[in-house]
PDB file of N, CA and C in Angstrom:
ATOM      1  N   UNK A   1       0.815  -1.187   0.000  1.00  0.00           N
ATOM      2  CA  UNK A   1       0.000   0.000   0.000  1.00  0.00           C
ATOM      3  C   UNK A   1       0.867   1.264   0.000  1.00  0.00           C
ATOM      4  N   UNK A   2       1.874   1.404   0.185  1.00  0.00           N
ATOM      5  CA  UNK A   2       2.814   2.345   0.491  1.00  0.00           C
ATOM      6  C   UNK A   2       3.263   2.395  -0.700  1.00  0.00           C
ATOM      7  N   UNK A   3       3.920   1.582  -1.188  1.00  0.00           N
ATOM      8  CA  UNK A   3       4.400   1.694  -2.745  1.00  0.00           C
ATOM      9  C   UNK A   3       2.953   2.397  -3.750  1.00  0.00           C
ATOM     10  N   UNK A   4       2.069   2.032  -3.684  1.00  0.00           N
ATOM     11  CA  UNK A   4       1.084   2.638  -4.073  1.00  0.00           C
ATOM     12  C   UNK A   4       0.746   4.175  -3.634  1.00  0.00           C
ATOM     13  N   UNK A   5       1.239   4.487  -2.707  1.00  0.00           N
ATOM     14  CA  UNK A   5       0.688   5.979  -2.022  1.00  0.00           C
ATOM     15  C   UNK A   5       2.080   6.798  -2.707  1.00  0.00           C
ATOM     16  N   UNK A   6       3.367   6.270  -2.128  1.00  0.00           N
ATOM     17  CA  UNK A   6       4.628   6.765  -2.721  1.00  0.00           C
ATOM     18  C   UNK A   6       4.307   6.634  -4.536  1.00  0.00           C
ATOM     19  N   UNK A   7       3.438   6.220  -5.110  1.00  0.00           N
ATOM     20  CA  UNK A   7       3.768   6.463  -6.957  1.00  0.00           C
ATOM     21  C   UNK A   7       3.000   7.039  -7.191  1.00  0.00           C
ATOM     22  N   UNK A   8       1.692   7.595  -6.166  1.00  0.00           N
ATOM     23  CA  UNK A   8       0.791   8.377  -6.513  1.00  0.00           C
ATOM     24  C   UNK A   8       1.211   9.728  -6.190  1.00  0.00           C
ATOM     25  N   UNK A   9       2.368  10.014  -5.423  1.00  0.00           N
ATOM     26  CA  UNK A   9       2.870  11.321  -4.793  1.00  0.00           C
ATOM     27  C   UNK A   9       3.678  11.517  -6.002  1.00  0.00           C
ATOM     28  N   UNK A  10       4.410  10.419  -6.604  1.00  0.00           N
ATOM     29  CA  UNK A  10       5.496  10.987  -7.426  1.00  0.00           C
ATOM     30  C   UNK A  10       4.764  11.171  -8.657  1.00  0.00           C
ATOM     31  N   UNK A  11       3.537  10.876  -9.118  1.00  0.00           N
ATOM     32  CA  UNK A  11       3.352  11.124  -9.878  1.00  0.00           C
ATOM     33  C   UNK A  11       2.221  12.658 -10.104  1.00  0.00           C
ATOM     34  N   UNK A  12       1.989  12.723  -8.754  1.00  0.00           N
ATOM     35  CA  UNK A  12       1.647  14.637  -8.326  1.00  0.00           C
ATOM     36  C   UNK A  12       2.562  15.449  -8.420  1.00  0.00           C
ATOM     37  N   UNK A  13       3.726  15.006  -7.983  1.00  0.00           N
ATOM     38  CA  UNK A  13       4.883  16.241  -8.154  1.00  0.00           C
ATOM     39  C   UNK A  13       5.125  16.623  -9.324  1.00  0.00           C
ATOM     40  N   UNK A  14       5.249  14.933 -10.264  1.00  0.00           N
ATOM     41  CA  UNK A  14       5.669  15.215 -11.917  1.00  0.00           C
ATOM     42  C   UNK A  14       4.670  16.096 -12.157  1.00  0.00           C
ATOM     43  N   UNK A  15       3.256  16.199 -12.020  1.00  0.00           N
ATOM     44  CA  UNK A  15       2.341  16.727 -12.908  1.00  0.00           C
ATOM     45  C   UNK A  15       2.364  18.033 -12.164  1.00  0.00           C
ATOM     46  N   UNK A  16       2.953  18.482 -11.385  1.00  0.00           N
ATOM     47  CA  UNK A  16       3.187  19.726 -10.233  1.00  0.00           C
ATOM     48  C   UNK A  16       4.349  20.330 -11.557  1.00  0.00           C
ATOM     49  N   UNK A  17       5.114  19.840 -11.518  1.00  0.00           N
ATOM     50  CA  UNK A  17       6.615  20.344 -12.265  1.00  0.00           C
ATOM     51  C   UNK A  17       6.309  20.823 -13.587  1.00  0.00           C
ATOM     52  N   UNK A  18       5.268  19.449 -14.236  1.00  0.00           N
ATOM     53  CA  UNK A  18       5.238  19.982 -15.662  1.00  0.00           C
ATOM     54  C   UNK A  18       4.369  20.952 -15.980  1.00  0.00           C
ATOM     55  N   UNK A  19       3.510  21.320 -15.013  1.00  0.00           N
ATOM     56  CA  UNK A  19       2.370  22.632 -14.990  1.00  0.00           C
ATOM     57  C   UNK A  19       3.020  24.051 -14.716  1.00  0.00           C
ATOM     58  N   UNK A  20       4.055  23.766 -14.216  1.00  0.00           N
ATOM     59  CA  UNK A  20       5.040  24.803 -13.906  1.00  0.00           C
ATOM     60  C   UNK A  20       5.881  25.115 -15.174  1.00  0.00           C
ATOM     61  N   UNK A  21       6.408  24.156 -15.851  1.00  0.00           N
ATOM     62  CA  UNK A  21       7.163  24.331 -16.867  1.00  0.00           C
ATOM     63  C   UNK A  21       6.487  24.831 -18.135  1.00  0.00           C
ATOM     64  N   UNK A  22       5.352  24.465 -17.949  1.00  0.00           N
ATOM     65  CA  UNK A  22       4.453  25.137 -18.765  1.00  0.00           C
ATOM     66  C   UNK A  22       4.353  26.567 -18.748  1.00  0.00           C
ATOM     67  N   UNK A  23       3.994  26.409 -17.688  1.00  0.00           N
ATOM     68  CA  UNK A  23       3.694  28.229 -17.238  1.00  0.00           C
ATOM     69  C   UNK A  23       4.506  28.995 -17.536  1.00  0.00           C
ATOM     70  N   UNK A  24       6.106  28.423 -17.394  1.00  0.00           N
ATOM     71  CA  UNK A  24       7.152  29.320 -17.816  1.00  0.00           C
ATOM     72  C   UNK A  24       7.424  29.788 -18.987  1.00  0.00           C
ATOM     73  N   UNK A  25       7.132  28.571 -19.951  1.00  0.00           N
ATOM     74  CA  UNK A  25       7.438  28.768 -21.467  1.00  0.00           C
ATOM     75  C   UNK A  25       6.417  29.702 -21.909  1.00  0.00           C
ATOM     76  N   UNK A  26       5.079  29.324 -21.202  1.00  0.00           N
ATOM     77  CA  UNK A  26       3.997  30.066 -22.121  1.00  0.00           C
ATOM     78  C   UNK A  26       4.668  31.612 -21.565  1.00  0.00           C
ATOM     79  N   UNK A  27       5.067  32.156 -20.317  1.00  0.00           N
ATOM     80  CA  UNK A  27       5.165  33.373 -20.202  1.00  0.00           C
ATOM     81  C   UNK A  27       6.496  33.776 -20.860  1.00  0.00           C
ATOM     82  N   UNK A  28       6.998  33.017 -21.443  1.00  0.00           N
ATOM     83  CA  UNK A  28       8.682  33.165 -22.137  1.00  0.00           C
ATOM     84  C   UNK A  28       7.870  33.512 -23.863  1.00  0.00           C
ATOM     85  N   UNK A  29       7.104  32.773 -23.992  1.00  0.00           N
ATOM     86  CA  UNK A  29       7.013  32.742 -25.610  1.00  0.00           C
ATOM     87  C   UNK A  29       6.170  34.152 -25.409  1.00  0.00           C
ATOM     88  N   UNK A  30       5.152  34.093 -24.519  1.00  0.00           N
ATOM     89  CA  UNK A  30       4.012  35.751 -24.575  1.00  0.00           C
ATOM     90  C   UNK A  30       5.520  37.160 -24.041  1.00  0.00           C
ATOM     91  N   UNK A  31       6.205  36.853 -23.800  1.00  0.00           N
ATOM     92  CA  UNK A  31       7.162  38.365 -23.149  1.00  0.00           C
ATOM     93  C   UNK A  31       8.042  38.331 -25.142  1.00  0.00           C
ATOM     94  N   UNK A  32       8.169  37.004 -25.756  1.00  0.00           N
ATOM     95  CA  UNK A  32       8.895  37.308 -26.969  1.00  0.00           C
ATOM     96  C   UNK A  32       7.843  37.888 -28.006  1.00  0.00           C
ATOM     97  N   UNK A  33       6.707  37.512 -27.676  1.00  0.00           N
ATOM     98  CA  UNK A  33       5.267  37.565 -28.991  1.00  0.00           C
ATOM     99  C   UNK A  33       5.116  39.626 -28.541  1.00  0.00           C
ATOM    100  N   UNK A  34       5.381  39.610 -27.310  1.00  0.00           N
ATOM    101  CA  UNK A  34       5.546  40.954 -26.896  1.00  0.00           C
ATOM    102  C   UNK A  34       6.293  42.342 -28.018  1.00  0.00           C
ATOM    103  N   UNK A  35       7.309  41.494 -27.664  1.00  0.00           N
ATOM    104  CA  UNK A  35       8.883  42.035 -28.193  1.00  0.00           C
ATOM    105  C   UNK A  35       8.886  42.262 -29.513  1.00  0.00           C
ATOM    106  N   UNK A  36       8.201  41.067 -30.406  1.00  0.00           N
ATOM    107  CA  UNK A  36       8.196  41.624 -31.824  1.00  0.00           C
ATOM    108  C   UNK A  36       7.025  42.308 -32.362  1.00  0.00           C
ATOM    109  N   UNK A  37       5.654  42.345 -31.440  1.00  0.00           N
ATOM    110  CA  UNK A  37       5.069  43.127 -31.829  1.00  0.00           C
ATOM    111  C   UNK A  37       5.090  44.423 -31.267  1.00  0.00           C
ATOM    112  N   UNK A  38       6.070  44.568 -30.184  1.00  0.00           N
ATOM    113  CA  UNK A  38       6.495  46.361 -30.183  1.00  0.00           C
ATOM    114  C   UNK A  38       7.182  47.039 -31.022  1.00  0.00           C
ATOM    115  N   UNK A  39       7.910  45.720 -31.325  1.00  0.00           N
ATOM    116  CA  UNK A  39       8.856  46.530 -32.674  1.00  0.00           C
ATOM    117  C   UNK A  39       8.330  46.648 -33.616  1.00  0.00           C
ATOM    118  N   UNK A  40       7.148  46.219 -34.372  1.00  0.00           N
ATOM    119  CA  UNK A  40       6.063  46.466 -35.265  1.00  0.00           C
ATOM    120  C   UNK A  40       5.551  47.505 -35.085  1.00  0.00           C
ATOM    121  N   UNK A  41       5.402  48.090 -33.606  1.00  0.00           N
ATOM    122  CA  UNK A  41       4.720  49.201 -33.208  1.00  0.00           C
ATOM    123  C   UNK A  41       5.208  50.858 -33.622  1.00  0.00           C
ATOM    124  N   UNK A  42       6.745  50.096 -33.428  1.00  0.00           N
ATOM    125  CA  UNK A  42       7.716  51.314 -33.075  1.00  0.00           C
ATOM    126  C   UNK A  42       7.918  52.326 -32.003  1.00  0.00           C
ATOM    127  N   UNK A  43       7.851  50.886 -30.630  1.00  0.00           N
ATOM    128  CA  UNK A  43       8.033  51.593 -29.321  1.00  0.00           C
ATOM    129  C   UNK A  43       8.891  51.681 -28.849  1.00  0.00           C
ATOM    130  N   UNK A  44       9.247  52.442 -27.963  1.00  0.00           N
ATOM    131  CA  UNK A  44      10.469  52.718 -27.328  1.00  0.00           C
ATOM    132  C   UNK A  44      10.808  51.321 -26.173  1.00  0.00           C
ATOM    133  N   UNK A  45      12.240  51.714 -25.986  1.00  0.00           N
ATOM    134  CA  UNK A  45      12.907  50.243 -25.393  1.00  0.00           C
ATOM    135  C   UNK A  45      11.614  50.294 -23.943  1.00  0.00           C
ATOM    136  N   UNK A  46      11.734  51.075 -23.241  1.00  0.00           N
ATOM    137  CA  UNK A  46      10.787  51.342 -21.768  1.00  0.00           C
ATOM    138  C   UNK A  46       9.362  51.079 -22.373  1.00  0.00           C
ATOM    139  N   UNK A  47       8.951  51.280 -23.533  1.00  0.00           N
ATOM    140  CA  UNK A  47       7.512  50.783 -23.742  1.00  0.00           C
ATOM    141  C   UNK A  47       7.415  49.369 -23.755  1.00  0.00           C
ATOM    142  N   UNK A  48       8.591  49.080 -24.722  1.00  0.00           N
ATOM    143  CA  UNK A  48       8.750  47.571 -25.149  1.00  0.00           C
ATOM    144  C   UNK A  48       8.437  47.072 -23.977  1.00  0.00           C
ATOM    145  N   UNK A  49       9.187  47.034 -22.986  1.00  0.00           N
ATOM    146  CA  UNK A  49       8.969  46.473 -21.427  1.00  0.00           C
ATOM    147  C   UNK A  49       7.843  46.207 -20.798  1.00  0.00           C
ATOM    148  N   UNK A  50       7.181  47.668 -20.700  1.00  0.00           N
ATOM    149  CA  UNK A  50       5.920  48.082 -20.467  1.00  0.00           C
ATOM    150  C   UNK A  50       4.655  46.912 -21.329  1.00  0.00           C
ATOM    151  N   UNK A  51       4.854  47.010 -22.568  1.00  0.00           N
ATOM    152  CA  UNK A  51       4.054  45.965 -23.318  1.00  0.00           C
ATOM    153  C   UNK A  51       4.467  44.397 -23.061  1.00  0.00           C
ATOM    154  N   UNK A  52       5.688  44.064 -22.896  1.00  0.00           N
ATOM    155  CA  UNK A  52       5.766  42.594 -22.812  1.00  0.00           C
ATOM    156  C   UNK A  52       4.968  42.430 -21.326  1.00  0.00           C
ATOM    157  N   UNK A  53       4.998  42.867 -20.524  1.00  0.00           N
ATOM    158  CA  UNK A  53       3.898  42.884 -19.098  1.00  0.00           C
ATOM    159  C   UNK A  53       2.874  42.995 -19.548  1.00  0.00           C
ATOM    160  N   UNK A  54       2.085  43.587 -20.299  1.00  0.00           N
ATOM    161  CA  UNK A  54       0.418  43.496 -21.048  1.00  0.00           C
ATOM    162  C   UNK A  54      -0.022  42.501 -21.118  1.00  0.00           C
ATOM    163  N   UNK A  55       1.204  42.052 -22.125  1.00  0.00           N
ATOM    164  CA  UNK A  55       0.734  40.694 -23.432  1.00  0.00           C
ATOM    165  C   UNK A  55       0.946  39.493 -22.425  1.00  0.00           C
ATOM    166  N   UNK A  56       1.476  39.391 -21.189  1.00  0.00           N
ATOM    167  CA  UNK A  56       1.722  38.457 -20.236  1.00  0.00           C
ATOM    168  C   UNK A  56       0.289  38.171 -19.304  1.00  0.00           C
ATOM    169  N   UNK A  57       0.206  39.665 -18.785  1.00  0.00           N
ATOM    170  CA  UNK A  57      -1.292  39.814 -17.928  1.00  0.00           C
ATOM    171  C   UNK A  57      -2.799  39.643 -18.915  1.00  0.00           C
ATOM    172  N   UNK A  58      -2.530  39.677 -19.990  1.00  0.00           N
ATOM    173  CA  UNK A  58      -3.557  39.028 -21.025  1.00  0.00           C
ATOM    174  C   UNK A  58      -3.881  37.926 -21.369  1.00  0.00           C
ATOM    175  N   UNK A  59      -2.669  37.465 -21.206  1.00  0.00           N
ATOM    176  CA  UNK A  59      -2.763  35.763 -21.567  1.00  0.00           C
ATOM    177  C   UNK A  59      -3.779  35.190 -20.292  1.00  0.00           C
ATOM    178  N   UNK A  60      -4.257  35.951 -19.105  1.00  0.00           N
ATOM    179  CA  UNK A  60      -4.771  35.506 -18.134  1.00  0.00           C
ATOM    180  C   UNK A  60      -6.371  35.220 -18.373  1.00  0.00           C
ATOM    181  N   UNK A  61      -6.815  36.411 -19.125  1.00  0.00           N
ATOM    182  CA  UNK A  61      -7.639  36.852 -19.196  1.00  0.00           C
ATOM    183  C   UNK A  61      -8.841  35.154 -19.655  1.00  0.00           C
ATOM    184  N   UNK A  62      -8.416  34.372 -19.968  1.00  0.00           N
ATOM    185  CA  UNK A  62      -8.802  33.039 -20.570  1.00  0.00           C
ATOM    186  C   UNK A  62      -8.137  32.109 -21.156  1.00  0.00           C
ATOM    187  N   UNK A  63      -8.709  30.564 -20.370  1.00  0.00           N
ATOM    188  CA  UNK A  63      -7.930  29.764 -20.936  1.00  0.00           C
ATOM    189  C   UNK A  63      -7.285  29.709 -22.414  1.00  0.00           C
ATOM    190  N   UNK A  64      -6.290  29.620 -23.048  1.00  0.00           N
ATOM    191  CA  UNK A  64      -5.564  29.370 -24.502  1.00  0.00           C
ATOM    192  C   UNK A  64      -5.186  30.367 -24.902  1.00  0.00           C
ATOM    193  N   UNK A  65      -4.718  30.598 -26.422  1.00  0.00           N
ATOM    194  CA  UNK A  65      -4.406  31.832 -26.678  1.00  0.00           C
ATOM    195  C   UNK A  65      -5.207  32.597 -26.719  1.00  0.00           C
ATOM    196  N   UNK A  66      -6.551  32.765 -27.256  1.00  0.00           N
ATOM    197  CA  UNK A  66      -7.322  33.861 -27.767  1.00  0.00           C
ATOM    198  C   UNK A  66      -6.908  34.914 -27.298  1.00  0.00           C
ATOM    199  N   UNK A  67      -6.802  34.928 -25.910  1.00  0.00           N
ATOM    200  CA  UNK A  67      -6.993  36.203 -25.370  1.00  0.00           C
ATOM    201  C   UNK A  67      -5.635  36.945 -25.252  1.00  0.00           C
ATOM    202  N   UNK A  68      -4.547  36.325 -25.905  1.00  0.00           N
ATOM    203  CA  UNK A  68      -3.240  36.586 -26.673  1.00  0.00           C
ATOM    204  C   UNK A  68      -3.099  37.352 -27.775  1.00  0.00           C
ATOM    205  N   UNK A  69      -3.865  36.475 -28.712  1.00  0.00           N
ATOM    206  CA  UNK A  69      -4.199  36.784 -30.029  1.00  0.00           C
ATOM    207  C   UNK A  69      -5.015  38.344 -30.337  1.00  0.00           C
ATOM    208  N   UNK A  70      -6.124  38.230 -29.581  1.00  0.00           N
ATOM    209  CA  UNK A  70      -6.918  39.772 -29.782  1.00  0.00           C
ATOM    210  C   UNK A  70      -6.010  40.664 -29.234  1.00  0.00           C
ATOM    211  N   UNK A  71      -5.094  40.779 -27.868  1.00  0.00           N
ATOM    212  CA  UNK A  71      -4.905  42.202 -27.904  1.00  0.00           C
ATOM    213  C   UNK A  71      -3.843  42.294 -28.635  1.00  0.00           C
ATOM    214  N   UNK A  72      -3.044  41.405 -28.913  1.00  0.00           N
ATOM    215  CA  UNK A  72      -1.654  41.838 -30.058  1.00  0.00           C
ATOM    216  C   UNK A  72      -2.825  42.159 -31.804  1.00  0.00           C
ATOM    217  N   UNK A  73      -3.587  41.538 -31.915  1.00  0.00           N
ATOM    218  CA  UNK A  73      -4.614  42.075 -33.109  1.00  0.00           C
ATOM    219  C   UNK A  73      -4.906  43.111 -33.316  1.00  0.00           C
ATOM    220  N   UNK A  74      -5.838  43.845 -31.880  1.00  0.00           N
ATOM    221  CA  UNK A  74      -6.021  44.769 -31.625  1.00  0.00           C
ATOM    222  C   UNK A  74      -5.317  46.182 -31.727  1.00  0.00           C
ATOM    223  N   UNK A  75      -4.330  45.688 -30.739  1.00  0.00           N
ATOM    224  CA  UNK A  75      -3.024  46.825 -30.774  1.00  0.00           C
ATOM    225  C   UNK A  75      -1.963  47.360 -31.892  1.00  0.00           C
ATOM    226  N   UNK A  76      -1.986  45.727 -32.585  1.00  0.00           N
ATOM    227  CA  UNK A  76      -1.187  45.996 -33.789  1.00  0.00           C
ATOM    228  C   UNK A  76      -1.744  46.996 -35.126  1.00  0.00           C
ATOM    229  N   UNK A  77      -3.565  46.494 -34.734  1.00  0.00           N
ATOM    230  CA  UNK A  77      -4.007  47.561 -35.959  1.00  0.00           C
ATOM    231  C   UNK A  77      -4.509  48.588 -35.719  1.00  0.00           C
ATOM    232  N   UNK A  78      -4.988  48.972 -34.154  1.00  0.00           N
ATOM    233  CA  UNK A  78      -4.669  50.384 -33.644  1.00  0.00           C
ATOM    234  C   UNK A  78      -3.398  51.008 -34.425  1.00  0.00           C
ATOM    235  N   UNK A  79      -2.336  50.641 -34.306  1.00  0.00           N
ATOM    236  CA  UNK A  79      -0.951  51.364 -34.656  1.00  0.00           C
ATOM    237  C   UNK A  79      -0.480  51.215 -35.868  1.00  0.00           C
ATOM    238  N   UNK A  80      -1.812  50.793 -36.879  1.00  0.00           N
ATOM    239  CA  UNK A  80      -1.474  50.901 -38.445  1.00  0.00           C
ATOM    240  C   UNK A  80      -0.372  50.014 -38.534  1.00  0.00           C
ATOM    241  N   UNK A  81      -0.064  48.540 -38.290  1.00  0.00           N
ATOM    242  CA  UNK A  81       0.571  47.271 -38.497  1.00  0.00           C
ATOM    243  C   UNK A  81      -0.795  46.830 -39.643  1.00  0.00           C
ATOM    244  N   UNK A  82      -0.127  46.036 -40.442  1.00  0.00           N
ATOM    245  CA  UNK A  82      -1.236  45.292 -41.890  1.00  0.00           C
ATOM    246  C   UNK A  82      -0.338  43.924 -41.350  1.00  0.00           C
ATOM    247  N   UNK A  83      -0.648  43.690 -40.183  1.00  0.00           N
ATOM    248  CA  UNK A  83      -0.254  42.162 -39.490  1.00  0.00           C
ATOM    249  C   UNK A  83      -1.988  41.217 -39.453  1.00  0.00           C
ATOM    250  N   UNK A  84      -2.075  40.546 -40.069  1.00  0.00           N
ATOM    251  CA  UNK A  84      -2.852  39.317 -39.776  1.00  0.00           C
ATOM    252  C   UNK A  84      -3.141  38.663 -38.354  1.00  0.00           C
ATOM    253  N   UNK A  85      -4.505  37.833 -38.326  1.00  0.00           N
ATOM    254  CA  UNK A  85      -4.956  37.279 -37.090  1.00  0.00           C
ATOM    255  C   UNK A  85      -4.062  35.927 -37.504  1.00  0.00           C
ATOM    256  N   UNK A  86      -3.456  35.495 -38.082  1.00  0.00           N
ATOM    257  CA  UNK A  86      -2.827  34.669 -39.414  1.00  0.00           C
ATOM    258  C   UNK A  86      -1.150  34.744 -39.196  1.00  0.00           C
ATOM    259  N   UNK A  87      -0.755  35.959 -38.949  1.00  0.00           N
ATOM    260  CA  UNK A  87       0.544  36.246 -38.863  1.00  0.00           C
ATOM    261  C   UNK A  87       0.671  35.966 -37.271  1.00  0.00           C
ATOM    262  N   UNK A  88       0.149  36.590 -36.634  1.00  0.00           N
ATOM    263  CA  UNK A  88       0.456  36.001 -35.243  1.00  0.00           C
ATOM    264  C   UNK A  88       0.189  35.240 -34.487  1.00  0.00           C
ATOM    265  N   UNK A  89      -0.781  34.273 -35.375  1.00  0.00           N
ATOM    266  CA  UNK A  89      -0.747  32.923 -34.980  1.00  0.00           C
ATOM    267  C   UNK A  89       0.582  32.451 -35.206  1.00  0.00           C
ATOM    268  N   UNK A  90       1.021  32.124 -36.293  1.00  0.00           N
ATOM    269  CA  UNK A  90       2.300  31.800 -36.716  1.00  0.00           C
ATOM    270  C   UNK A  90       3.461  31.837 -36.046  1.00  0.00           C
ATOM    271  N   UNK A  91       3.362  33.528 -35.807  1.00  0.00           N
ATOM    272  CA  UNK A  91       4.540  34.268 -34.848  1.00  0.00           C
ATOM    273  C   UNK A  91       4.651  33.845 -33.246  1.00  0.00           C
ATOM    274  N   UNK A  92       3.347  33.329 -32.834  1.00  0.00           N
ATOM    275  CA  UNK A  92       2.833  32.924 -31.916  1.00  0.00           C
ATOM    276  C   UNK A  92       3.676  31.429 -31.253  1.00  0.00           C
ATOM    277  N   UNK A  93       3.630  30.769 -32.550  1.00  0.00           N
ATOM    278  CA  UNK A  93       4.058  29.156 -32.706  1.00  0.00           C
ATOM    279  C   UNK A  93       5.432  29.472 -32.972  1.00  0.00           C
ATOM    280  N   UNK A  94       6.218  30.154 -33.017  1.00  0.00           N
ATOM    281  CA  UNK A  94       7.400  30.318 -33.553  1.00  0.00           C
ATOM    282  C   UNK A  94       8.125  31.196 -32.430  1.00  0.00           C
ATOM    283  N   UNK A  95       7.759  32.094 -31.623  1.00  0.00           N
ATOM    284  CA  UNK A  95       8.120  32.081 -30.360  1.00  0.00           C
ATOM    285  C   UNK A  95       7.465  31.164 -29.057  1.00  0.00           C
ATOM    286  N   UNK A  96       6.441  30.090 -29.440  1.00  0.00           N
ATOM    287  CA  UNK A  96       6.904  29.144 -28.560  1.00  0.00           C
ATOM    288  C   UNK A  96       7.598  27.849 -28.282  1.00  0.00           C
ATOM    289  N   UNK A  97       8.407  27.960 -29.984  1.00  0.00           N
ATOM    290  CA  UNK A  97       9.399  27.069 -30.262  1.00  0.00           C
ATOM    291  C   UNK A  97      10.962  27.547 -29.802  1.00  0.00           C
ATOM    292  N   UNK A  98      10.776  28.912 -30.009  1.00  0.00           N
ATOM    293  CA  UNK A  98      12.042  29.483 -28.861  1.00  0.00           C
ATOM    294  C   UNK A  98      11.690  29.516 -27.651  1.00  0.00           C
ATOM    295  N   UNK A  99      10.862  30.049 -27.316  1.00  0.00           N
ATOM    296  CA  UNK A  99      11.072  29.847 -25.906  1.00  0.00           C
ATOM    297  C   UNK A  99      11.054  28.441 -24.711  1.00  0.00           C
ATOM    298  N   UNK A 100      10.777  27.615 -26.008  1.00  0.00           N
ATOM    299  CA  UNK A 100      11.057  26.017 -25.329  1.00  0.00           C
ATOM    300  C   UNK A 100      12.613  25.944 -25.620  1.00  0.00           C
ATOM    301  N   UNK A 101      13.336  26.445 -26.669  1.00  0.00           N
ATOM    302  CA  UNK A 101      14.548  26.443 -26.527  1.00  0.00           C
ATOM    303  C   UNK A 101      15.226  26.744 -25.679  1.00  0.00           C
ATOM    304  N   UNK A 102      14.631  28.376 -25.308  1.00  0.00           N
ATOM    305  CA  UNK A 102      15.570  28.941 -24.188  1.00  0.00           C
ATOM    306  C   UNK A 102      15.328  28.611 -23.232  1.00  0.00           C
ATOM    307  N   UNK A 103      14.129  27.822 -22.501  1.00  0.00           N
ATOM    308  CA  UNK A 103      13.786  27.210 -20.983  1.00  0.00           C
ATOM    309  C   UNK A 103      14.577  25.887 -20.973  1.00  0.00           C
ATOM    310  N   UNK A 104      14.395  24.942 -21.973  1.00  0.00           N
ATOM    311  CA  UNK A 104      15.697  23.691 -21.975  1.00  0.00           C
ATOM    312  C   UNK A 104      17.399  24.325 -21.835  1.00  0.00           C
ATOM    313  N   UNK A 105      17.085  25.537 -22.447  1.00  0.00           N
ATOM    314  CA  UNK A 105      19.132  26.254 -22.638  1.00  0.00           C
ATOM    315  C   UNK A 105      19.524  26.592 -21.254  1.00  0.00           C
ATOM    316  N   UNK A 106      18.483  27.433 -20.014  1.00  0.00           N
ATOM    317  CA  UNK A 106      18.427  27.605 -19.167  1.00  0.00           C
ATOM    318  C   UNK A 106      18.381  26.829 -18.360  1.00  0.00           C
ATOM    319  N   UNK A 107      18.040  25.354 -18.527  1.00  0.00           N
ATOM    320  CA  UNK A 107      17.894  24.691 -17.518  1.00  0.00           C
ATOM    321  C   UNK A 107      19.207  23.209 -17.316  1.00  0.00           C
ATOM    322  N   UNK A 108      20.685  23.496 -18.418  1.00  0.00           N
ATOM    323  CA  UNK A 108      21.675  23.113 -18.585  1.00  0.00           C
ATOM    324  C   UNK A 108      22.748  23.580 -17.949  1.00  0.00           C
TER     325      UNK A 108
END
C-alpha cells in the first residue's frame, strides 16, 4: 500500500513540475510575442517592457491563446501594423518554439 501511495505522490509532483514548466514557457514565448510586436509598433525600449507585461497579464484573461491573439490584433491595428490574425498565430508558434529552446538552454 505504500508503494502505491509513494507512486501516486510521485506522480503529483511530476504533474506539479510539468504545470510549472508550462507556465514558464507560455510566459517566455508571450514576453517574446511581446517584443516583436512592439517593434512592429515602433516603441520605445521602456515601452517595449511596459508591453511585454500586457501581453503576459492578457494571456490571463482566458484559458488558450485567444486572449493573446486579440490584444496583439487589436493593438497591432490600432498602430497601423497590416499584421494578420494569421501572422500572429504563426509568430505565436514560432516564439513558442524558442522559448522552449531557451527554458531547456536555461535549464543546462
Amino acid at each position: 500500500m505504500t508503494d502505491f501511495k509513494d507512486r501516486g505522490r510521485g506522480e503529483e509532483a511530476k504533474h506539479a513540475l510539468d504545470e510549472e514548466t508550462a507556465f514558464k514557457i507560455a510566459a517566455r514565448r508571450n514576453r517574446l510575442l511581446g517584443e516583436w510586436a512592439a517593434g512592429l509598433m515602433g516603441l520605445t525600449d521602456e515601452e517595449t517592457e511596459s508591453y511585454k507585461k500586457e501581453v503576459l497579464v492578457a494571456d490571463f484573461e482566458e484559458a488558450g491563446d485567444e486572449d493573446v491573439v486579440r490584444k496583439l490584433l487589436g493593438d497591432l491595428t490600432a498602430a497601423g501594423s497590416d499584421v494578420s490574425e494569421a501572422d500572429i498565430r504563426a509568430k505565436l508558434d514560432e516564439c513558442a518554439v524558442e522559448a522552449r529552446r531557451q527554458f531547456i538552454s536555461s535549464q543546462g
